[in-house]
PDB file of N, CA and C in Angstrom:
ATOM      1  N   UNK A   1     146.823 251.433 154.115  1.00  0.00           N
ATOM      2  CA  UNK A   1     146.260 250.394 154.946  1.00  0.00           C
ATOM      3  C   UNK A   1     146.268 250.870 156.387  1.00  0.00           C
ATOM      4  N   UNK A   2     145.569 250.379 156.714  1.00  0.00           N
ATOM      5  CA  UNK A   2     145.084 251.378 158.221  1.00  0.00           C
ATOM      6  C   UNK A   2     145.954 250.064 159.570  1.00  0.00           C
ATOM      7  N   UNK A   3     146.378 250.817 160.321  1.00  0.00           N
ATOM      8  CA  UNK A   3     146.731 249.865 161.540  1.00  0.00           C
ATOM      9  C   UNK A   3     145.870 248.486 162.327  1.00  0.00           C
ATOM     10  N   UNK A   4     144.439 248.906 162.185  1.00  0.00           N
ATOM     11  CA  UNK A   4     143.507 247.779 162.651  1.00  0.00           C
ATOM     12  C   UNK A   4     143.776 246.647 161.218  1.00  0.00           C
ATOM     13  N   UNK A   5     143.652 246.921 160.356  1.00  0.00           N
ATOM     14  CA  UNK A   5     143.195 245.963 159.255  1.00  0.00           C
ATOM     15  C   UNK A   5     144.950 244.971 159.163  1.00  0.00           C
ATOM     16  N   UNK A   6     146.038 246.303 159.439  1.00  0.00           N
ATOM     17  CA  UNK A   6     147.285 244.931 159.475  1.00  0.00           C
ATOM     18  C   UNK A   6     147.387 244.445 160.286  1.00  0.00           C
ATOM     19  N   UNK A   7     146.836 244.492 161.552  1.00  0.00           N
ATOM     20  CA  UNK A   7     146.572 243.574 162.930  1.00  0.00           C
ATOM     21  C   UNK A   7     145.856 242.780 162.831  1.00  0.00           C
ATOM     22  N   UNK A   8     144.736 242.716 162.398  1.00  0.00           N
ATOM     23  CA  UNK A   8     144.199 241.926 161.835  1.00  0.00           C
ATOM     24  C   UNK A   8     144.418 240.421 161.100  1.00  0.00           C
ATOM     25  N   UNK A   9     145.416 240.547 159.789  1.00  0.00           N
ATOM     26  CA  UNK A   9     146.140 240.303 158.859  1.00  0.00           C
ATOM     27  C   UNK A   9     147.343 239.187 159.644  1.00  0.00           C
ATOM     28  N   UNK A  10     147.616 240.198 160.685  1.00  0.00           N
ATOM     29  CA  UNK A  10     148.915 239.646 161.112  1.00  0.00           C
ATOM     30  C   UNK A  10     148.381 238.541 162.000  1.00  0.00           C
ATOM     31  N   UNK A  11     147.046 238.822 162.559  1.00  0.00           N
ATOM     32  CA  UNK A  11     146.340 237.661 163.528  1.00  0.00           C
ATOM     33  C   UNK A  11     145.712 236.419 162.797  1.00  0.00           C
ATOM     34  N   UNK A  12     145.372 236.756 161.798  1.00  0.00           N
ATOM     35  CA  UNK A  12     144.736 235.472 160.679  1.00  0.00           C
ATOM     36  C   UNK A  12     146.238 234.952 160.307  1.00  0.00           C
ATOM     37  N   UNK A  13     147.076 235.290 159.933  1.00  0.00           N
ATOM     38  CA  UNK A  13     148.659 234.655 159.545  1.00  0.00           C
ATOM     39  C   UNK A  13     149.132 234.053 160.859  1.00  0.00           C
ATOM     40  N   UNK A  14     149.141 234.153 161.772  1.00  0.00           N
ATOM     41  CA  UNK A  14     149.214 234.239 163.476  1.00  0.00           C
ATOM     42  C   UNK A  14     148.667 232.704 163.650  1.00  0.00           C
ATOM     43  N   UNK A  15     147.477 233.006 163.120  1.00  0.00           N
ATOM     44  CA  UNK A  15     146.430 231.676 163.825  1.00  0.00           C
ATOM     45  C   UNK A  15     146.727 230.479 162.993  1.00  0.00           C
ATOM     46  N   UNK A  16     147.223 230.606 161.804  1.00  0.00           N
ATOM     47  CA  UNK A  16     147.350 229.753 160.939  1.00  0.00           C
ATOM     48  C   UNK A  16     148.390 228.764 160.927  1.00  0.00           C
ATOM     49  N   UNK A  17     149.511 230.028 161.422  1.00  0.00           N
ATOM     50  CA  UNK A  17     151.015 229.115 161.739  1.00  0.00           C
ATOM     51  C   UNK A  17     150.952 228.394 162.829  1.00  0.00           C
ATOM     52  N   UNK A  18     149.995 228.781 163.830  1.00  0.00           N
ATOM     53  CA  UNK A  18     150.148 228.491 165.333  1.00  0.00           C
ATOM     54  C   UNK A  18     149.928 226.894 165.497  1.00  0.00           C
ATOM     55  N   UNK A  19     148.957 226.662 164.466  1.00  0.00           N
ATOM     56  CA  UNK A  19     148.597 225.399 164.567  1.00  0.00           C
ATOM     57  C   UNK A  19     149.803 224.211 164.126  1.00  0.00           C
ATOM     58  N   UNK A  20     151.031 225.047 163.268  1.00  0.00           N
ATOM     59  CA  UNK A  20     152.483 224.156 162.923  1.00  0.00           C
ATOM     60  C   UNK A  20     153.410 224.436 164.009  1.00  0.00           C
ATOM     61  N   UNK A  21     153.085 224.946 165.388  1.00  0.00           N
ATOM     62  CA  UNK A  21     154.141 225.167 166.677  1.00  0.00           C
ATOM     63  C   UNK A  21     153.956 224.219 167.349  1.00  0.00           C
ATOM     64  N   UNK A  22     153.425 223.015 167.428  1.00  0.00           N
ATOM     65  CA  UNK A  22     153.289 222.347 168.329  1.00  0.00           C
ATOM     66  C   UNK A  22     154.992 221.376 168.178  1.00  0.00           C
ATOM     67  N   UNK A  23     154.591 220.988 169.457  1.00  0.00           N
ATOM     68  CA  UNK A  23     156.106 220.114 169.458  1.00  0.00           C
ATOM     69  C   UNK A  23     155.628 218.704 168.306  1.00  0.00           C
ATOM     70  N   UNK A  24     156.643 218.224 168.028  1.00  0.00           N
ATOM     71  CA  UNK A  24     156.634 217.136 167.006  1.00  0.00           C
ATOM     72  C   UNK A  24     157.304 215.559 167.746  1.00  0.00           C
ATOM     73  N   UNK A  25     156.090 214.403 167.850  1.00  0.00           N
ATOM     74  CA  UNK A  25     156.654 213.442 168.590  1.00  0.00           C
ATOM     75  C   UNK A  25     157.459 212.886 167.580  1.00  0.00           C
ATOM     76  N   UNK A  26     157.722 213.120 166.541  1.00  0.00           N
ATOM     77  CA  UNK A  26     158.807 211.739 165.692  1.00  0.00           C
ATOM     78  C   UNK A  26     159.174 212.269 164.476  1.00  0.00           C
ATOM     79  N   UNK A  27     159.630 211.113 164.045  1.00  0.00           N
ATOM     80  CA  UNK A  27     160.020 212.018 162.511  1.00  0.00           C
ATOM     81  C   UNK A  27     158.777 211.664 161.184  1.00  0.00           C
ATOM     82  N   UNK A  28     157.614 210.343 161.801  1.00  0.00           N
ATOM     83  CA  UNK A  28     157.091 209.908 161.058  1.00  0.00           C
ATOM     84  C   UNK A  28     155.905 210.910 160.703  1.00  0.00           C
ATOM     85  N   UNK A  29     155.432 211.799 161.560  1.00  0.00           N
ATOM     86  CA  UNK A  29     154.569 213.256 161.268  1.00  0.00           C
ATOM     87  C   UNK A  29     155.558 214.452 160.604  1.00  0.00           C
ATOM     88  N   UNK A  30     156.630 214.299 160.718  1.00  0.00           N
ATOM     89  CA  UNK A  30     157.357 215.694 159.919  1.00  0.00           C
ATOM     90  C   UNK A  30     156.896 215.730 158.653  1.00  0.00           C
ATOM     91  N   UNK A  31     156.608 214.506 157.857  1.00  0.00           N
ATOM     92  CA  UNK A  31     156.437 214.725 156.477  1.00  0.00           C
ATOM     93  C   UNK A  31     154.834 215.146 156.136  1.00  0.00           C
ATOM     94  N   UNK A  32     153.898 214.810 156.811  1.00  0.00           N
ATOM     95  CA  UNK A  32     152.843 214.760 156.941  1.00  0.00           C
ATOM     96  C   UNK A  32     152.616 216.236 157.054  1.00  0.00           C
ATOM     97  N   UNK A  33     153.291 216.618 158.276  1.00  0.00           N
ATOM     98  CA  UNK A  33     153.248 218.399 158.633  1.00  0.00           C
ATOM     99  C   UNK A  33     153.685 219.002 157.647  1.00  0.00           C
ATOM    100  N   UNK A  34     155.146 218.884 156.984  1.00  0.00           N
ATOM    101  CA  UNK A  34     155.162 219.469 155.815  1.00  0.00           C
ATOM    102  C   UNK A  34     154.542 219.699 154.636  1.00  0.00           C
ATOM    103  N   UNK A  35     153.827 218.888 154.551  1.00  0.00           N
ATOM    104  CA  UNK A  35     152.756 218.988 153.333  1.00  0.00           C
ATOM    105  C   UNK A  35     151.224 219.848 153.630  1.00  0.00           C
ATOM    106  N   UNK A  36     151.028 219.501 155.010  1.00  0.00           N
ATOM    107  CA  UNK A  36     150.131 220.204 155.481  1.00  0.00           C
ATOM    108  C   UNK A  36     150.351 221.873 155.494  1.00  0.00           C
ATOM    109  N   UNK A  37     151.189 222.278 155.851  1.00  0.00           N
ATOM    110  CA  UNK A  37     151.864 223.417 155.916  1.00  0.00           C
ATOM    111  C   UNK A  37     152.365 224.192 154.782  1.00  0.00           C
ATOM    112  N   UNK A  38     152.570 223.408 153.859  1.00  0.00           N
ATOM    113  CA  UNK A  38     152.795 224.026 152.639  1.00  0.00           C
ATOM    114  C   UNK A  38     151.378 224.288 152.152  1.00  0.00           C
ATOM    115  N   UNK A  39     150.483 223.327 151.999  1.00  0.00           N
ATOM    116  CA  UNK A  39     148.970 223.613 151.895  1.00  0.00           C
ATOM    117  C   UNK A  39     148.534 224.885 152.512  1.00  0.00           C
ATOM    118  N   UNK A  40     148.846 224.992 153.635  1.00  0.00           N
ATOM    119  CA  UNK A  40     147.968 226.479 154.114  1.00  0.00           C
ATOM    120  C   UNK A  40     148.649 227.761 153.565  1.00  0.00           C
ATOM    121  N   UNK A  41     149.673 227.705 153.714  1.00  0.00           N
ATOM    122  CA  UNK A  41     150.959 228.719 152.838  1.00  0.00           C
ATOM    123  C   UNK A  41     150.299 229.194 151.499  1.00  0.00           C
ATOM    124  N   UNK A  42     150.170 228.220 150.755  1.00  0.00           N
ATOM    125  CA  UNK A  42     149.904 228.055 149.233  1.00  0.00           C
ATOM    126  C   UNK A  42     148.230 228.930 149.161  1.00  0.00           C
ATOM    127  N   UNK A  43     147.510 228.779 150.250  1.00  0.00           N
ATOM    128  CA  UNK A  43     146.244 228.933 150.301  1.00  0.00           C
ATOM    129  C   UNK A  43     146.224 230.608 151.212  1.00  0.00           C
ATOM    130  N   UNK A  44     147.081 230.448 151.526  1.00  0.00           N
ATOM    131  CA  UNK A  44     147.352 232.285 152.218  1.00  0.00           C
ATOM    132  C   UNK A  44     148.007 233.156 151.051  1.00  0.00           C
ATOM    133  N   UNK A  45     148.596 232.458 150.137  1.00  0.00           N
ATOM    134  CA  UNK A  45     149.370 233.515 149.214  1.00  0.00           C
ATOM    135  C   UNK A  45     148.191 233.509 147.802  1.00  0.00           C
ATOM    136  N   UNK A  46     147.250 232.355 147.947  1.00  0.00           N
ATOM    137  CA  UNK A  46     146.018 232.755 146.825  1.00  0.00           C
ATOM    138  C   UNK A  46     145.146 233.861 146.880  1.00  0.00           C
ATOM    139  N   UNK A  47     144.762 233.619 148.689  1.00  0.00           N
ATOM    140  CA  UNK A  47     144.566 235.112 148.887  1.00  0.00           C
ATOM    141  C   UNK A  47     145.030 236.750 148.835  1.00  0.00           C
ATOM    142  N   UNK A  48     146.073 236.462 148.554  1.00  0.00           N
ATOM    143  CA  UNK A  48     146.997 237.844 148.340  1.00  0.00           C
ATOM    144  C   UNK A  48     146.256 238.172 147.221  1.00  0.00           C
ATOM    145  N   UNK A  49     146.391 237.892 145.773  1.00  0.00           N
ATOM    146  CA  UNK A  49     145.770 238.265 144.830  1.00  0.00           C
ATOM    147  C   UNK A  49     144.430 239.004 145.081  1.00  0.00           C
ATOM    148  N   UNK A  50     143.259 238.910 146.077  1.00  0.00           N
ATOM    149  CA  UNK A  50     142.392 239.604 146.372  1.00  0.00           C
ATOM    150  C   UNK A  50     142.366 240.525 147.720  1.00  0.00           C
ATOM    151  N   UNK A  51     143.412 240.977 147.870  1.00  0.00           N
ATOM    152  CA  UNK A  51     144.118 241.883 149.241  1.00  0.00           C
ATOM    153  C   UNK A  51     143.195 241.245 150.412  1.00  0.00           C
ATOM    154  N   UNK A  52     142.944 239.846 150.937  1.00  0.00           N
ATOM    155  CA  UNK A  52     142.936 239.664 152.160  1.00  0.00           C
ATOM    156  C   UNK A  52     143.811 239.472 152.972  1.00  0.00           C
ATOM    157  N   UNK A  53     145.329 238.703 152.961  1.00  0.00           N
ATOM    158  CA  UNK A  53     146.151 238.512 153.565  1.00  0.00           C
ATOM    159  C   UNK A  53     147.667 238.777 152.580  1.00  0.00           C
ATOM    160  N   UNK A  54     148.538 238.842 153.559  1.00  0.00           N
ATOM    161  CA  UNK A  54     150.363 238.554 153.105  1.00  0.00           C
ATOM    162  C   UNK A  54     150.385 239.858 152.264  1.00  0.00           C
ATOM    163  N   UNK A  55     150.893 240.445 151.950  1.00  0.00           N
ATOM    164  CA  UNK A  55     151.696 241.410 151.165  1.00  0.00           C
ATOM    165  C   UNK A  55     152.448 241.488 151.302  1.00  0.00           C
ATOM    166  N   UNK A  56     153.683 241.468 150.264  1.00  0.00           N
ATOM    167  CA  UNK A  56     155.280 241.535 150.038  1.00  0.00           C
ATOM    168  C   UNK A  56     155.618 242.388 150.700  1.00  0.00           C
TER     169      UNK A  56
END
């Protein structure tokens, strides 16, 4: 794997989490975020199976 393509990789994984850094006003969105977040997770590791993102 070439250096551009895991920079890459690491910037699509990057952009994805970035959007779960925000500060959190309460506890009544934590659960909401968690589910959301597990959703994108779940949907980044489907892609593994066709070498676009995450590798062990």
């Amino acid at each position: 794997m070439t250096w551009m393509i895991s920079m890459l990789m690491f910037q699509v994984m990057d952009s994805v989490i970035s959007l779960f850094r925000v500060d959190v006003t309460g506890r009544g969105e934590l659960g909401d975020r968690q589910v959301s977040f597990t959703g994108s997770v779940q949907c980044l590791y489907s892609l593994r199976s066709y070498a676009l993102c995450l590798y062990p």
